[in-house]
PDB file of N, CA and C in Angstrom:
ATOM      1  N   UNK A   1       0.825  -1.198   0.000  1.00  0.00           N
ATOM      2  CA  UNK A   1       0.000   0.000   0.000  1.00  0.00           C
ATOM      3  C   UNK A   1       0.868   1.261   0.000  1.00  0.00           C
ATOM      4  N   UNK A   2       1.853   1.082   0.698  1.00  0.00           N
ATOM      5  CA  UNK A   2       2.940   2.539   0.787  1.00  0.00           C
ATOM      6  C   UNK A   2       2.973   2.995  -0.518  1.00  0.00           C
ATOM      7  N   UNK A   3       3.405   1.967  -1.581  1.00  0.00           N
ATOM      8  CA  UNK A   3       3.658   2.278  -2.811  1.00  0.00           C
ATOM      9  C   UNK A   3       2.427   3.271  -3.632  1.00  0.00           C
ATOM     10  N   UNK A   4       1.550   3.087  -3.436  1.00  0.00           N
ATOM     11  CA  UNK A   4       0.438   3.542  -3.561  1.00  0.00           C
ATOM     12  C   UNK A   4       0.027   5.381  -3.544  1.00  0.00           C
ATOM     13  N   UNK A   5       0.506   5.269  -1.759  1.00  0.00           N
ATOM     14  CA  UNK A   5       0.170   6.485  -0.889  1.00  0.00           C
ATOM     15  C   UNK A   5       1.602   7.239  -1.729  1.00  0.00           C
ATOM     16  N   UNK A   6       2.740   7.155  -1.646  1.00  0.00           N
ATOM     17  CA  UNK A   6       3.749   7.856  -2.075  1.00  0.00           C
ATOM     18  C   UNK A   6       3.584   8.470  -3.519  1.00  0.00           C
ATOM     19  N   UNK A   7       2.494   7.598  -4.891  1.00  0.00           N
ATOM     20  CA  UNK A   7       2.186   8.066  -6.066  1.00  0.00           C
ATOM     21  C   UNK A   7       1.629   8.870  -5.706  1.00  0.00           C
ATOM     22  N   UNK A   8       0.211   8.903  -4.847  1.00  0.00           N
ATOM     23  CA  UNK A   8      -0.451   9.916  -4.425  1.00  0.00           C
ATOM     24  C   UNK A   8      -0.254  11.184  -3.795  1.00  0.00           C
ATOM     25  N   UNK A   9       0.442  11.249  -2.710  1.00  0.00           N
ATOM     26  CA  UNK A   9       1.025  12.238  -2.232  1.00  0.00           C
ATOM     27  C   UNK A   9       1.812  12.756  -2.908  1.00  0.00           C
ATOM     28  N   UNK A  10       2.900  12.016  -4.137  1.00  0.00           N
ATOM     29  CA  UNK A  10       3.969  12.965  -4.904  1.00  0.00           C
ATOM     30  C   UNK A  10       2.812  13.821  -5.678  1.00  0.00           C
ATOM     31  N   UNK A  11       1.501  13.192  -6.340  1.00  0.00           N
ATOM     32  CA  UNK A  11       0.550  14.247  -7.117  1.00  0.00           C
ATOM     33  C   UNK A  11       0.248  15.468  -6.290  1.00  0.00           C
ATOM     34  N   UNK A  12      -0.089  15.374  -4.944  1.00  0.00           N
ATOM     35  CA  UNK A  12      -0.931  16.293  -3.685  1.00  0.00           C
ATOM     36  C   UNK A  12       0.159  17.043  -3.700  1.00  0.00           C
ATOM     37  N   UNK A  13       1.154  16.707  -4.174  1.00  0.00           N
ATOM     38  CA  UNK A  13       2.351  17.824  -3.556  1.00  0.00           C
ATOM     39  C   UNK A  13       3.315  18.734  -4.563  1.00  0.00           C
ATOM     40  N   UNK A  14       2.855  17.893  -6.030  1.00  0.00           N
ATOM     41  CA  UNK A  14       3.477  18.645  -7.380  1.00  0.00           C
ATOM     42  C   UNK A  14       2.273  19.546  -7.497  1.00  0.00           C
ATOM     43  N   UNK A  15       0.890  19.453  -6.793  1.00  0.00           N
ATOM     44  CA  UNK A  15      -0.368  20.659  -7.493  1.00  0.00           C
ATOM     45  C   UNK A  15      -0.559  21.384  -6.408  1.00  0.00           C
ATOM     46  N   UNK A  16      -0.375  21.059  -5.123  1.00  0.00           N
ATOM     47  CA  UNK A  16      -0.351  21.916  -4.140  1.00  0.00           C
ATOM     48  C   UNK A  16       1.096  23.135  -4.021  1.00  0.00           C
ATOM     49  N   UNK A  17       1.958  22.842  -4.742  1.00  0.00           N
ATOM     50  CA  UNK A  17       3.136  23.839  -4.694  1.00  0.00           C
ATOM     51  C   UNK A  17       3.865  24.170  -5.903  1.00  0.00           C
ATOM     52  N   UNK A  18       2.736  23.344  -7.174  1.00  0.00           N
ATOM     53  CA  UNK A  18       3.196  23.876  -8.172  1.00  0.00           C
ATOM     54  C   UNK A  18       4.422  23.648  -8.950  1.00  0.00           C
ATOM     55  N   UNK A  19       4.710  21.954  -9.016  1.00  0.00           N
ATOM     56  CA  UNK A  19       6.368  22.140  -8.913  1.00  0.00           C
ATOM     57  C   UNK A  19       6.153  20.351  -9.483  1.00  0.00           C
ATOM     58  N   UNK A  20       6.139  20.078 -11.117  1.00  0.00           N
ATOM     59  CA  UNK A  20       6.466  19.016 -11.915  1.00  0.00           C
ATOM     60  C   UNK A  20       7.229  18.328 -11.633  1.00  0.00           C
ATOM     61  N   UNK A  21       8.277  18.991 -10.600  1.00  0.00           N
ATOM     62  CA  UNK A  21       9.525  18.302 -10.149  1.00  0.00           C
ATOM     63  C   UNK A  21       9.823  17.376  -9.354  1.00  0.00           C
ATOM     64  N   UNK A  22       8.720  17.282  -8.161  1.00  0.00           N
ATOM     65  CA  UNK A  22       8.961  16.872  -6.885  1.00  0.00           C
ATOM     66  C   UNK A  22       9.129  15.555  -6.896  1.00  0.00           C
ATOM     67  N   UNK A  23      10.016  14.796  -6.565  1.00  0.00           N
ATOM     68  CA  UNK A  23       9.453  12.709  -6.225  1.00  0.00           C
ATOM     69  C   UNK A  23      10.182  12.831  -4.980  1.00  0.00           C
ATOM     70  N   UNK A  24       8.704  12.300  -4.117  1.00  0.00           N
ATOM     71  CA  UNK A  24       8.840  12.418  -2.738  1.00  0.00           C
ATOM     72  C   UNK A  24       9.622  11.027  -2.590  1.00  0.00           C
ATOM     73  N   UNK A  25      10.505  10.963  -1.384  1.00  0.00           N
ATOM     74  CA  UNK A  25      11.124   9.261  -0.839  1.00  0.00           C
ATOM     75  C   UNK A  25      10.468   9.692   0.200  1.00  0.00           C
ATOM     76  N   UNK A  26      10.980   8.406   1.323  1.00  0.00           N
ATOM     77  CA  UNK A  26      11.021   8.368   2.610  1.00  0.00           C
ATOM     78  C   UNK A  26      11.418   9.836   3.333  1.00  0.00           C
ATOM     79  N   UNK A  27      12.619   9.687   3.179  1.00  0.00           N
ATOM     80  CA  UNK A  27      13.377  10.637   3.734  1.00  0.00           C
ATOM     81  C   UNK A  27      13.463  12.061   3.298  1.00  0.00           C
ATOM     82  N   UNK A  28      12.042  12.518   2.269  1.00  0.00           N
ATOM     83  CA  UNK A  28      12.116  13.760   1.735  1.00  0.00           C
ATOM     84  C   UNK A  28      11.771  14.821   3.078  1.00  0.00           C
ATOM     85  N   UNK A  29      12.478  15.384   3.387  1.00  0.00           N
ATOM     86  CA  UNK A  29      11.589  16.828   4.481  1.00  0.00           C
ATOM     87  C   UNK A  29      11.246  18.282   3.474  1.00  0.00           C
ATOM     88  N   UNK A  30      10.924  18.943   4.638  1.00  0.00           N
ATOM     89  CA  UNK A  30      10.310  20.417   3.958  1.00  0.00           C
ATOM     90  C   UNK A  30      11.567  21.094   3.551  1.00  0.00           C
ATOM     91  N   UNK A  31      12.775  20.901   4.119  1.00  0.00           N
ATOM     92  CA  UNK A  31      14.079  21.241   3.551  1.00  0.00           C
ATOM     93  C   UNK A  31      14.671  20.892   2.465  1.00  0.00           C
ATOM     94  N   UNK A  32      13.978  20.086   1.884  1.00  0.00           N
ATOM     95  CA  UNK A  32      14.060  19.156   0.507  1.00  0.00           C
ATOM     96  C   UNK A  32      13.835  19.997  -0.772  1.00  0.00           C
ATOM     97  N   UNK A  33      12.416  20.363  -0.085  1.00  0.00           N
ATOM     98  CA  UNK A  33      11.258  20.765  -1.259  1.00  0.00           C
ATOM     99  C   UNK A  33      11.565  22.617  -1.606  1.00  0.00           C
ATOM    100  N   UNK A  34      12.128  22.956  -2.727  1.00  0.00           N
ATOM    101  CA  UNK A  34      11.430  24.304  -2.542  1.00  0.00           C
ATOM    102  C   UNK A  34       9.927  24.515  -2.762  1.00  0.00           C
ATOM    103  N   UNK A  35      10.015  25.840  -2.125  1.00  0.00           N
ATOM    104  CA  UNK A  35       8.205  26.358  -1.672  1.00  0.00           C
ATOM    105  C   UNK A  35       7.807  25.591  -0.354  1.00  0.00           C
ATOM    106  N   UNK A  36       8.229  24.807   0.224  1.00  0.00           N
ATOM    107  CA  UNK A  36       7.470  23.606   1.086  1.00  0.00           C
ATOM    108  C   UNK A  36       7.588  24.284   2.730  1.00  0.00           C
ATOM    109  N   UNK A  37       7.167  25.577   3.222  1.00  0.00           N
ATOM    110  CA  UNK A  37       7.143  26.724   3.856  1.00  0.00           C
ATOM    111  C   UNK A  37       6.135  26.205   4.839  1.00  0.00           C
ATOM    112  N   UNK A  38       5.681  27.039   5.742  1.00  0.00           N
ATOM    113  CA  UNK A  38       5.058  26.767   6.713  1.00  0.00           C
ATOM    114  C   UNK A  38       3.377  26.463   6.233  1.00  0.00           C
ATOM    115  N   UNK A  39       3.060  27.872   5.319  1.00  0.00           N
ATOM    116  CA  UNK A  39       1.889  28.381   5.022  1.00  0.00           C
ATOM    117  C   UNK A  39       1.695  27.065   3.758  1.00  0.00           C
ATOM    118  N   UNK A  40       2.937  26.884   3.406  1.00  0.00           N
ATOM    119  CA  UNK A  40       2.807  25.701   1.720  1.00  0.00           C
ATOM    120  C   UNK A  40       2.412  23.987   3.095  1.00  0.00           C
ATOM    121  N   UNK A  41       3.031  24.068   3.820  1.00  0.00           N
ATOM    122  CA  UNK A  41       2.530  22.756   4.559  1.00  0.00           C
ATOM    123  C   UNK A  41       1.080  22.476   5.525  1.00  0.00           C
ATOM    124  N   UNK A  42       0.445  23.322   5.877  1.00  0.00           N
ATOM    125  CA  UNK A  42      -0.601  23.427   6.367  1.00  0.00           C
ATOM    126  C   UNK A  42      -1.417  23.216   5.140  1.00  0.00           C
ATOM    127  N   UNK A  43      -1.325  24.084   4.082  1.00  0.00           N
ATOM    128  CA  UNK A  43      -1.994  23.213   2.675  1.00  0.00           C
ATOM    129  C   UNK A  43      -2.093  22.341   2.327  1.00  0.00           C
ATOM    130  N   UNK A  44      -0.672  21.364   2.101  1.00  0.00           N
ATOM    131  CA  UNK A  44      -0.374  20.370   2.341  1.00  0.00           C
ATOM    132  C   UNK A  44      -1.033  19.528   2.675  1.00  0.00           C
ATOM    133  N   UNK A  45      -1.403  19.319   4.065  1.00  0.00           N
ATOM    134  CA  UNK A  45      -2.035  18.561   5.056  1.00  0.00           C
ATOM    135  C   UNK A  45      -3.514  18.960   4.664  1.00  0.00           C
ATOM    136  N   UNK A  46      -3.850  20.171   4.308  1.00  0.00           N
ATOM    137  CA  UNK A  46      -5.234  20.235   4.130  1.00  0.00           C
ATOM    138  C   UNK A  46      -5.680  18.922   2.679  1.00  0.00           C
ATOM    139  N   UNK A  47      -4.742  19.322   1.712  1.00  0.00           N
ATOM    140  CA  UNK A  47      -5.068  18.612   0.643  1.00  0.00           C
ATOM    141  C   UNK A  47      -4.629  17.123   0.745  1.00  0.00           C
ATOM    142  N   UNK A  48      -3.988  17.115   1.380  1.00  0.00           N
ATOM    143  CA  UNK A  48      -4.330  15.350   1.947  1.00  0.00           C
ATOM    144  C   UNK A  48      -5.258  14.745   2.645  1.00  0.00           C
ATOM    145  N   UNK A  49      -5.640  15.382   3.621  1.00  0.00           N
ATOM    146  CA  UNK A  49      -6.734  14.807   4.664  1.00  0.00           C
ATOM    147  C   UNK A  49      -8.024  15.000   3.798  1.00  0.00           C
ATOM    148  N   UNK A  50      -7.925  15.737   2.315  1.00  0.00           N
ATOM    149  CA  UNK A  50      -9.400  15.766   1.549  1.00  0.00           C
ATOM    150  C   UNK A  50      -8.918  14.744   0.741  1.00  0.00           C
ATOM    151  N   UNK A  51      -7.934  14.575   0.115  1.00  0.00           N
ATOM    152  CA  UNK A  51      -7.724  13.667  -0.785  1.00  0.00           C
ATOM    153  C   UNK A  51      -8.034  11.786   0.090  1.00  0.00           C
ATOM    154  N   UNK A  52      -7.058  12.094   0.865  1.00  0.00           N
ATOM    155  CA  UNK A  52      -7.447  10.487   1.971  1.00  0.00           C
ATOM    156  C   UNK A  52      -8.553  10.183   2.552  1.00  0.00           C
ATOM    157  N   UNK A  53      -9.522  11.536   3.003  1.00  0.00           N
ATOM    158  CA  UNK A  53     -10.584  11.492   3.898  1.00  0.00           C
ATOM    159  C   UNK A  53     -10.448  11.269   4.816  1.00  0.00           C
ATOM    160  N   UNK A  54      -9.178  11.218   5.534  1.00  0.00           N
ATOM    161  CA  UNK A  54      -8.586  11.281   6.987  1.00  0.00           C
ATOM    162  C   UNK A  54      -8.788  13.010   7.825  1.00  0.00           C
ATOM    163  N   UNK A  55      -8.687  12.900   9.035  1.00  0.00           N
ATOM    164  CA  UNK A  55      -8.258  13.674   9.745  1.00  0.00           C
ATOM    165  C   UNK A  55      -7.424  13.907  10.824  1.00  0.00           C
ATOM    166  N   UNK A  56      -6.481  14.595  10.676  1.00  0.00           N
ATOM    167  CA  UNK A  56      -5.049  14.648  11.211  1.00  0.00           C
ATOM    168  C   UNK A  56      -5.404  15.291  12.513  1.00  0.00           C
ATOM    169  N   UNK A  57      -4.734  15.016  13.580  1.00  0.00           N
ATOM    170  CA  UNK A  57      -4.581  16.168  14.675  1.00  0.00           C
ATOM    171  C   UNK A  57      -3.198  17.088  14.629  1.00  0.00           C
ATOM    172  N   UNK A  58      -3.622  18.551  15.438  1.00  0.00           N
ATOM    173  CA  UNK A  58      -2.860  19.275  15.332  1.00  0.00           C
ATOM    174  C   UNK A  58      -1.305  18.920  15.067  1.00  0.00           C
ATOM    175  N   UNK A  59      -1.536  18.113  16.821  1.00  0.00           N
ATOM    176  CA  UNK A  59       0.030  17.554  17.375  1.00  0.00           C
ATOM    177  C   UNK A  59       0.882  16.779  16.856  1.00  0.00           C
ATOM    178  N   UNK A  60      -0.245  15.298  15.502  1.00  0.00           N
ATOM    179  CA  UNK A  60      -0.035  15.011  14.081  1.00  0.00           C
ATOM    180  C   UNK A  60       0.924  15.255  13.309  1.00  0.00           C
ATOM    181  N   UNK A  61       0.519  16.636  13.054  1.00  0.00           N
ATOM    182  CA  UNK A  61       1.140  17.407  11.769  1.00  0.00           C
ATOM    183  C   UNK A  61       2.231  17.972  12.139  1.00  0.00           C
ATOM    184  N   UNK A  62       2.236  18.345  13.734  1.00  0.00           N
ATOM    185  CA  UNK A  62       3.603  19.365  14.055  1.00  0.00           C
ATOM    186  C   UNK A  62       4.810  18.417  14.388  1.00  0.00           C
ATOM    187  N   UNK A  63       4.200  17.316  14.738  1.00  0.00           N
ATOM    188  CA  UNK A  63       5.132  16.027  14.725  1.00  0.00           C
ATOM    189  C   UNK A  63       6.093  15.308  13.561  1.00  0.00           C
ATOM    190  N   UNK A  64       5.382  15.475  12.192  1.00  0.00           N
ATOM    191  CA  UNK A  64       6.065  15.152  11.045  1.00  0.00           C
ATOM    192  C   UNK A  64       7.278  15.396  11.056  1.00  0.00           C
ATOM    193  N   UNK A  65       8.103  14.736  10.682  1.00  0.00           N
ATOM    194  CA  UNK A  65       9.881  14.733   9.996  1.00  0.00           C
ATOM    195  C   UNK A  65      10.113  14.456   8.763  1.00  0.00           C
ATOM    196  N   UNK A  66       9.130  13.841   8.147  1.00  0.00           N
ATOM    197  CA  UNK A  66       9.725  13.466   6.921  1.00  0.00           C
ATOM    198  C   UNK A  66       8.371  12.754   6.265  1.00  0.00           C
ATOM    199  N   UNK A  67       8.470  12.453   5.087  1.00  0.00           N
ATOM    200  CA  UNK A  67       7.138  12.031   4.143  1.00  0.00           C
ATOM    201  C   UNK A  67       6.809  10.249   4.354  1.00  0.00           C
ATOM    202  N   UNK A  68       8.082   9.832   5.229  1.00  0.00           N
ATOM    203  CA  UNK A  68       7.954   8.325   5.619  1.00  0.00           C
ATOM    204  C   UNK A  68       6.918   8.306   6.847  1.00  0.00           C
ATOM    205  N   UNK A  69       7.432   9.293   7.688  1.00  0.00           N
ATOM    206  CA  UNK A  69       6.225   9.484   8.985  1.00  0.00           C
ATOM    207  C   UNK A  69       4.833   9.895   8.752  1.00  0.00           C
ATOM    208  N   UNK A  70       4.690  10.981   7.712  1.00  0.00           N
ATOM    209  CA  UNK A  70       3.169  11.023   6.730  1.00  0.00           C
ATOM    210  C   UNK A  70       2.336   9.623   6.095  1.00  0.00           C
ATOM    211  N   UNK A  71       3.474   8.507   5.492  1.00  0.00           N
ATOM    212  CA  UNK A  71       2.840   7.718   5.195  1.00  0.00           C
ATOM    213  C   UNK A  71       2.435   6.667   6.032  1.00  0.00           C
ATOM    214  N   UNK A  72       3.217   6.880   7.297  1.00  0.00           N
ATOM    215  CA  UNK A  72       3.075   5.996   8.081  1.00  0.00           C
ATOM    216  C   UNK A  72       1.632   6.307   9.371  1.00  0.00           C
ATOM    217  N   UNK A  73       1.033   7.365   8.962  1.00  0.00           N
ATOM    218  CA  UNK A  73       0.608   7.942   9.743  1.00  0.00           C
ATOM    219  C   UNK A  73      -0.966   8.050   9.054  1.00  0.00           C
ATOM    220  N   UNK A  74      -0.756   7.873   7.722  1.00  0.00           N
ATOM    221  CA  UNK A  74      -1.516   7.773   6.585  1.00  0.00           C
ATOM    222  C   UNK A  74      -2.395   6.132   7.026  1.00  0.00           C
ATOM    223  N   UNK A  75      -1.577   5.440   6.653  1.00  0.00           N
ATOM    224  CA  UNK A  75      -1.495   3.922   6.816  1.00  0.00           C
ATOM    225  C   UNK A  75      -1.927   3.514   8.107  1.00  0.00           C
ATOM    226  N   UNK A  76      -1.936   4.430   9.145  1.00  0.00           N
ATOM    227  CA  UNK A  76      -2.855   3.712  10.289  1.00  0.00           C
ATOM    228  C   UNK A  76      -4.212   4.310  10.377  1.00  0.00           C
ATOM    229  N   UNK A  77      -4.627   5.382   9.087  1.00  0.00           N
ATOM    230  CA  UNK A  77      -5.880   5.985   9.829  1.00  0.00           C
ATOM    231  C   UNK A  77      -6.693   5.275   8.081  1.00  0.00           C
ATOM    232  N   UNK A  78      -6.381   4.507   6.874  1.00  0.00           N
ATOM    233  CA  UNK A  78      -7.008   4.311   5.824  1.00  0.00           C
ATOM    234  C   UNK A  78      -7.017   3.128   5.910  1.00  0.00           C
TER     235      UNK A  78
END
């Protein structure tokens, strides 16, 4: 399923910031990404939790390190 969530999220995250470029790994952070800013990650998370139909908590999101902990975090709530 990871394989899956990572196609998906690389889409949520090339149209949410605008950027053809992006292929998320494990180990991608917001230091990775240009644009991938405070105001660009709260988007982020918005357009995932519509895309997944999940809902994240605050403490969730402020917790993230990296796009492996998103999927993993993904993967216990789908």
């Amino acid at each position: 399923m990871s394989e899956a969530i990572y196609l998906q999220l690389n889409q949520i995250f090339r149209d949410v910031l605008d950027n053809d470029d992006i292929n998320l790994t494990a180990d991608t952070t917001a230091a990775d990404v240009q644009g991938w800013d405070s105001l660009a990650h709260i988007n982020l998370m918005l357009a995932v939790e519509r895309h997944f139909k999940v809902r994240f908590a605050t403490t969730e999101i402020g917790s993230l390190s990296n796009v492996a902990e998103l999927v993993s975090l993904l993967e216990a709530q789908i």
